[in-house]
C-alpha atoms as a PDB file:
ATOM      1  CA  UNK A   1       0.000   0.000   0.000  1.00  0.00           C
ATOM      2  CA  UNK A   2       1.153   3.626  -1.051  1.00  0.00           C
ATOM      3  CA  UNK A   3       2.495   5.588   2.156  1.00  0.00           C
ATOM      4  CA  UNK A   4       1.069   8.973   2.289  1.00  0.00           C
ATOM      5  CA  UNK A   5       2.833  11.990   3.835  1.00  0.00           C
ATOM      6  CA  UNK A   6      -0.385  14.146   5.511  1.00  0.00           C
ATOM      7  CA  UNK A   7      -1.351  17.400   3.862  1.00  0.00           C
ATOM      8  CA  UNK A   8       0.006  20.976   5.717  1.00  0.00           C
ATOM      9  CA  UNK A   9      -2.309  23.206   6.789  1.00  0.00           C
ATOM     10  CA  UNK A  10      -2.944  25.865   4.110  1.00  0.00           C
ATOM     11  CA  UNK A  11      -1.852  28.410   2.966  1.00  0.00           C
ATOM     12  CA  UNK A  12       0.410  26.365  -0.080  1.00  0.00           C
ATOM     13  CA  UNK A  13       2.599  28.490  -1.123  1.00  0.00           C
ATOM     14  CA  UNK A  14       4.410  28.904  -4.448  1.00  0.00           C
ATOM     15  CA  UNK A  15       6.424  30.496  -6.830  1.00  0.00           C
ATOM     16  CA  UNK A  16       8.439  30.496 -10.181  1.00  0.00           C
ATOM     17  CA  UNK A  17      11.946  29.937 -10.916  1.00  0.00           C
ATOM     18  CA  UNK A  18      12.730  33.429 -10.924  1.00  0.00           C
ATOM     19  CA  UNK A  19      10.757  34.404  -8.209  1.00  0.00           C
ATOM     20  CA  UNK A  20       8.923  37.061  -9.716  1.00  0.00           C
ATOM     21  CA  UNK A  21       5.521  35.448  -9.867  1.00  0.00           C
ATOM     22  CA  UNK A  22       4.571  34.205  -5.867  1.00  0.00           C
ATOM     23  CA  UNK A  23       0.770  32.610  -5.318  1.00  0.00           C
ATOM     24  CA  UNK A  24      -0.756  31.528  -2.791  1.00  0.00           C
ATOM     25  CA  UNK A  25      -3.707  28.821  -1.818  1.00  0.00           C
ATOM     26  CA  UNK A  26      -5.619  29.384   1.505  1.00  0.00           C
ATOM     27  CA  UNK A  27      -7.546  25.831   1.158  1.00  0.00           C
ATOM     28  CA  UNK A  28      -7.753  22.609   1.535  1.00  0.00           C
ATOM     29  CA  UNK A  29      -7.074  21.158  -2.208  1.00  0.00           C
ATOM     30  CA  UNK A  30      -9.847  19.303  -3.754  1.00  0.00           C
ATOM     31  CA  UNK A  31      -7.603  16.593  -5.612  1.00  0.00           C
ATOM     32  CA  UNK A  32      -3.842  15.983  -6.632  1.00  0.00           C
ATOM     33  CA  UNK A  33      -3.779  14.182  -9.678  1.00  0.00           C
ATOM     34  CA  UNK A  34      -0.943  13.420 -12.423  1.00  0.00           C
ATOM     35  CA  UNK A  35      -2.721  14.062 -16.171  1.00  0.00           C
ATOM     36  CA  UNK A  36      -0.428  11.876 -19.117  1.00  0.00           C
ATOM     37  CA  UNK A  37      -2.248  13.274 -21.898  1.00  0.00           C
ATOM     38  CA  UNK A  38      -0.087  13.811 -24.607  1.00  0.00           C
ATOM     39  CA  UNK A  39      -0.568  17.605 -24.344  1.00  0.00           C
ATOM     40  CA  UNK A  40       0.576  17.715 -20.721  1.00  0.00           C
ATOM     41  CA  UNK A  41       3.670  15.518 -21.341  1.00  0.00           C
ATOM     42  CA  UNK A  42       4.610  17.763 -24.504  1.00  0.00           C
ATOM     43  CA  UNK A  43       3.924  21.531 -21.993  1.00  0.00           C
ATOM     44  CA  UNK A  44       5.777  20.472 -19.036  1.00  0.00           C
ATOM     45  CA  UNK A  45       9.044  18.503 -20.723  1.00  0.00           C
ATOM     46  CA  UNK A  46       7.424  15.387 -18.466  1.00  0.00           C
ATOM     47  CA  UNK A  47       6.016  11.929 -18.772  1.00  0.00           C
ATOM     48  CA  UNK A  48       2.664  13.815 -16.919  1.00  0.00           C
ATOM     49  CA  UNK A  49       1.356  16.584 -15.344  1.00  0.00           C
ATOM     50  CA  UNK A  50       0.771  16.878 -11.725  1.00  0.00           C
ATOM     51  CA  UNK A  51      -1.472  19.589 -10.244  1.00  0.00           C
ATOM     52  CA  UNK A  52      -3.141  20.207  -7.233  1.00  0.00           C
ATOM     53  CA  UNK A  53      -6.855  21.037  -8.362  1.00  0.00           C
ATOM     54  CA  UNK A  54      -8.266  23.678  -5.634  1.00  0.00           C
ATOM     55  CA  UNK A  55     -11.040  26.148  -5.620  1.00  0.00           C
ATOM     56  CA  UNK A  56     -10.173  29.152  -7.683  1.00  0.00           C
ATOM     57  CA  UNK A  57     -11.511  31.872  -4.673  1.00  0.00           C
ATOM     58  CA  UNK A  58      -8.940  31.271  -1.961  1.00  0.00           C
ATOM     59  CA  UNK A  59      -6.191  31.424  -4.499  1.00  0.00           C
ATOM     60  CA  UNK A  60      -4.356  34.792  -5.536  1.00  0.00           C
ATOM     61  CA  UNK A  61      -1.213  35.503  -6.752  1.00  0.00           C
ATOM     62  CA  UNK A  62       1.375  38.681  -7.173  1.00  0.00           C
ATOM     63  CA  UNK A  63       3.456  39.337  -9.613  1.00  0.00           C
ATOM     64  CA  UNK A  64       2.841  39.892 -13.711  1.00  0.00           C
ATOM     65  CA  UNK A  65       1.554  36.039 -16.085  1.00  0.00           C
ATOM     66  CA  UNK A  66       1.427  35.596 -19.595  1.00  0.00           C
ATOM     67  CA  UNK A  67      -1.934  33.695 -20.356  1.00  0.00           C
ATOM     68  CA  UNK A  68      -1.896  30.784 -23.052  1.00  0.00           C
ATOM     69  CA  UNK A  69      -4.956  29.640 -24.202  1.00  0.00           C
ATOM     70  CA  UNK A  70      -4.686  26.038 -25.524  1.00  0.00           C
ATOM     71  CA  UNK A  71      -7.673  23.584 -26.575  1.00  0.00           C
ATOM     72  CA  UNK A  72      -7.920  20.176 -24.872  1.00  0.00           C
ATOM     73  CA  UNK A  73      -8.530  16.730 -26.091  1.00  0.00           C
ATOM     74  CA  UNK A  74     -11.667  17.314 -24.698  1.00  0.00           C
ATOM     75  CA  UNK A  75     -12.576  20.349 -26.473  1.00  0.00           C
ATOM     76  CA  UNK A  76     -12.417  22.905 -23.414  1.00  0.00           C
ATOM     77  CA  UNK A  77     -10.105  25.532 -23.429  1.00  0.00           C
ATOM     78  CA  UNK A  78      -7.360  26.238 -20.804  1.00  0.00           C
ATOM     79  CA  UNK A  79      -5.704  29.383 -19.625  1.00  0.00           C
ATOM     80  CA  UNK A  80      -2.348  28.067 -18.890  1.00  0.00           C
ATOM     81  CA  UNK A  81      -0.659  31.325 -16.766  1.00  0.00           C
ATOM     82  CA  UNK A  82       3.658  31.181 -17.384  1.00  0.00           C
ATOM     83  CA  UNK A  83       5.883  33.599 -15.801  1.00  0.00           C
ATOM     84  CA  UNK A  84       7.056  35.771 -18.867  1.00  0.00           C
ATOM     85  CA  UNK A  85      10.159  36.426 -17.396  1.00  0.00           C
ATOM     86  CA  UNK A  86      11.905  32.194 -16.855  1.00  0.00           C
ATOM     87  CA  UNK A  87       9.157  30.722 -18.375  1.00  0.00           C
ATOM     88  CA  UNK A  88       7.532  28.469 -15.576  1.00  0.00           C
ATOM     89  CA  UNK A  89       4.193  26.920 -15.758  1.00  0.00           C
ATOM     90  CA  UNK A  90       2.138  27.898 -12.547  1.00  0.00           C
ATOM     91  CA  UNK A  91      -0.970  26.895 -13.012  1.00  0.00           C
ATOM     92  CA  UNK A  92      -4.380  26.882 -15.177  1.00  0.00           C
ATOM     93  CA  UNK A  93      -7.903  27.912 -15.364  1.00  0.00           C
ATOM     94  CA  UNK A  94     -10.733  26.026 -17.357  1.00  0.00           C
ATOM     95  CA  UNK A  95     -12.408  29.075 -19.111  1.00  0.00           C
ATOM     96  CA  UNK A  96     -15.873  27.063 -18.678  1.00  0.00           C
ATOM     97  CA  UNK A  97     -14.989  26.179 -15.297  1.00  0.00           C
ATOM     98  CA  UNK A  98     -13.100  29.127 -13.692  1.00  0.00           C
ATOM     99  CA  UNK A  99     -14.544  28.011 -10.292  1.00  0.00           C
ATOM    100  CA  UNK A 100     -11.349  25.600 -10.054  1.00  0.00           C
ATOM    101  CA  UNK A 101      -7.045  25.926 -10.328  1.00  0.00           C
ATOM    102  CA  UNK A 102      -4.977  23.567 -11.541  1.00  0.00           C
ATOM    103  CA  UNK A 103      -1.814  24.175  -9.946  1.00  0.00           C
ATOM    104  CA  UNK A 104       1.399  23.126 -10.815  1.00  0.00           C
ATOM    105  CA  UNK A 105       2.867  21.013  -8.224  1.00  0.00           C
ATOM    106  CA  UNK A 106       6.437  21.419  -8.604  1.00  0.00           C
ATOM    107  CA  UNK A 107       5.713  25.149  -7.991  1.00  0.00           C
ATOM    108  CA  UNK A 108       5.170  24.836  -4.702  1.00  0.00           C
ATOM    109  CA  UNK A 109       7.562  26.282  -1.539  1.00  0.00           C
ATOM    110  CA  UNK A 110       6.939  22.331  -0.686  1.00  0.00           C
ATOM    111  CA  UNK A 111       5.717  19.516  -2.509  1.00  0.00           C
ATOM    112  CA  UNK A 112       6.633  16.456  -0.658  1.00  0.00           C
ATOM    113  CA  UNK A 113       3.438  15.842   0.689  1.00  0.00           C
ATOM    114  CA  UNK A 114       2.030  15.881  -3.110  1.00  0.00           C
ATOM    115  CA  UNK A 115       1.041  12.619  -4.449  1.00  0.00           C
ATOM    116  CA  UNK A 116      -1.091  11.648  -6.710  1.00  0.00           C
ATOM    117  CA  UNK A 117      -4.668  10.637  -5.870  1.00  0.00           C
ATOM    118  CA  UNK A 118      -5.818   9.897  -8.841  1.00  0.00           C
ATOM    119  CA  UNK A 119      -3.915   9.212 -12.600  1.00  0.00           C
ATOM    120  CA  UNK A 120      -6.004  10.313 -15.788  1.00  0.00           C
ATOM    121  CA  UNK A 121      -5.211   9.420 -19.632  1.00  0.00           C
ATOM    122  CA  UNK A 122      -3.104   6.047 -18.408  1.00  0.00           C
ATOM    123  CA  UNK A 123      -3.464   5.053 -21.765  1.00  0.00           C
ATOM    124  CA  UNK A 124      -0.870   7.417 -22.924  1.00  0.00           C
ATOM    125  CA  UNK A 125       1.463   7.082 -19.741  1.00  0.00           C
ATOM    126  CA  UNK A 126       4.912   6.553 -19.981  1.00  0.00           C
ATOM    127  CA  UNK A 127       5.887   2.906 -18.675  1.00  0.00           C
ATOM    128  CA  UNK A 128       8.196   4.366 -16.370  1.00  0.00           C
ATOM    129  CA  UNK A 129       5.660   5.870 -14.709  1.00  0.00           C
ATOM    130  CA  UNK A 130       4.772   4.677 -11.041  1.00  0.00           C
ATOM    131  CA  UNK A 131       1.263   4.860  -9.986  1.00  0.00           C
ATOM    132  CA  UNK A 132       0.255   4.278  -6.661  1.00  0.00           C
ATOM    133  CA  UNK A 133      -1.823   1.221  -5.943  1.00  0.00           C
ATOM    134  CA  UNK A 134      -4.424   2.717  -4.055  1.00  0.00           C
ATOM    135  CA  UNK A 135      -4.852   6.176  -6.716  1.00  0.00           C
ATOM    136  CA  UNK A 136      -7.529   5.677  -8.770  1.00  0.00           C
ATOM    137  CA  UNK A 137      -6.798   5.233 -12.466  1.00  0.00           C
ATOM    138  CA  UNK A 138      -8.741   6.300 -15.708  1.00  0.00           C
ATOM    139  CA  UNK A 139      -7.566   5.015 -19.005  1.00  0.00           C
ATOM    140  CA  UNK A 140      -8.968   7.984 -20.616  1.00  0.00           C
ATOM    141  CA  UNK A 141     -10.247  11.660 -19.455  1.00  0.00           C
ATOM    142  CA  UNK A 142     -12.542  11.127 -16.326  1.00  0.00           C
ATOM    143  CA  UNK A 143     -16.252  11.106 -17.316  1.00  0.00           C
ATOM    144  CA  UNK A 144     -16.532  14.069 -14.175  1.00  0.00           C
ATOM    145  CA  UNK A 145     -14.103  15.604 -12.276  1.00  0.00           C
ATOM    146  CA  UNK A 146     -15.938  14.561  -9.421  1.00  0.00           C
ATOM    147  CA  UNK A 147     -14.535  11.442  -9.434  1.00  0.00           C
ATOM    148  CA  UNK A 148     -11.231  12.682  -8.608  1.00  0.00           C
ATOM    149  CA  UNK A 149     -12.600  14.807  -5.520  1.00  0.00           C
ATOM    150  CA  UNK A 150     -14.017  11.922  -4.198  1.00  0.00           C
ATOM    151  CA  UNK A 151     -10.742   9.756  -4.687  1.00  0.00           C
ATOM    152  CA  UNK A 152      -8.872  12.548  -2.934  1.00  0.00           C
ATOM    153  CA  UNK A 153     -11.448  12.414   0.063  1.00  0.00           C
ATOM    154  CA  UNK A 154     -11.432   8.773  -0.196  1.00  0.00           C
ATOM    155  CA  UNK A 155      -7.539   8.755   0.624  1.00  0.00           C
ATOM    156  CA  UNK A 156      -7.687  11.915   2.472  1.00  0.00           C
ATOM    157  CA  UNK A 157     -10.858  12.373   4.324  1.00  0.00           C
ATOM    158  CA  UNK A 158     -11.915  15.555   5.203  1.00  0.00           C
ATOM    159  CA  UNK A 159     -11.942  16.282   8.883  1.00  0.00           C
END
């Protein structure tokens, strides 16, 4: 069974490489999952993607982003926010859904307690890719994103 570190209290805290873009998220995140969609291997240099997905109303951020709007697989369209000075990718808002960030976890102050509870697109994952045996797995894009809150809560209950 996967051992899972616990989740800090909130605020997460994060940043770019350069330090000129700093955010901040003063909630409890609603799921951590690692996308391998061929898009999200190809804009992060990675075999996948993993974000913290949180409510979009406790989260703010300082510092000047360039937007990128990019169409998904699915036919929604993401503003994926860079730092247009080094070029990081901090996070992203689904224009029909701005009610939710997806945050880039390797953008945090700390990410060792992020791991993923759910893995999405597994069709297209790398096979050196480790997923966790308890995560829940979706071959393809998840039919709702609901099923990845309630995976979260599943492995992280909400107190």
């Amino acid at each position: 069974m996967t051992t899972r570190p616990p989740i800090p209290e909130p605020p997460h805290q994060g940043g770019c490489l350069c330090g000129k873009v700093r955010y901040s998220l003063n909630a409890r995140p609603l799921a951590v999952n690692a996308c391998h969609c061929t898009d999200c291997q190809k804009l992060t240099g990675a075999t996948n993607f993993l974000v913290v997905i949180a409510p979009s109303e406790p989260f703010t951020s300082t510092g000047e982003t360039q937007s990128y709007i990019k169409k998904a697989d699915s036919g929604r369209e993401l503003d994926i926010r860079r730092c247009p000075n080094c070029g990081s990718r901090l996070w992203h808002h689904n224009l029909s859904n701005p009610a939710l960030v997806f945050i880039a976890a390797g953008t945090l102050d700390d990410p060792s307690w992020v791991v993923p509870t759910s893995h999405i697109w597994v069709k297209r994952a790398a096979p050196s890719v480790l997923i966790q045996d308890d995560a829940l797995v979706v071959d393809g894009p998840p039919a709702e994103r609901a099923l990845l809150f309630e995976a979260f809560d599943r492995l992280y209950p909400p107190r």
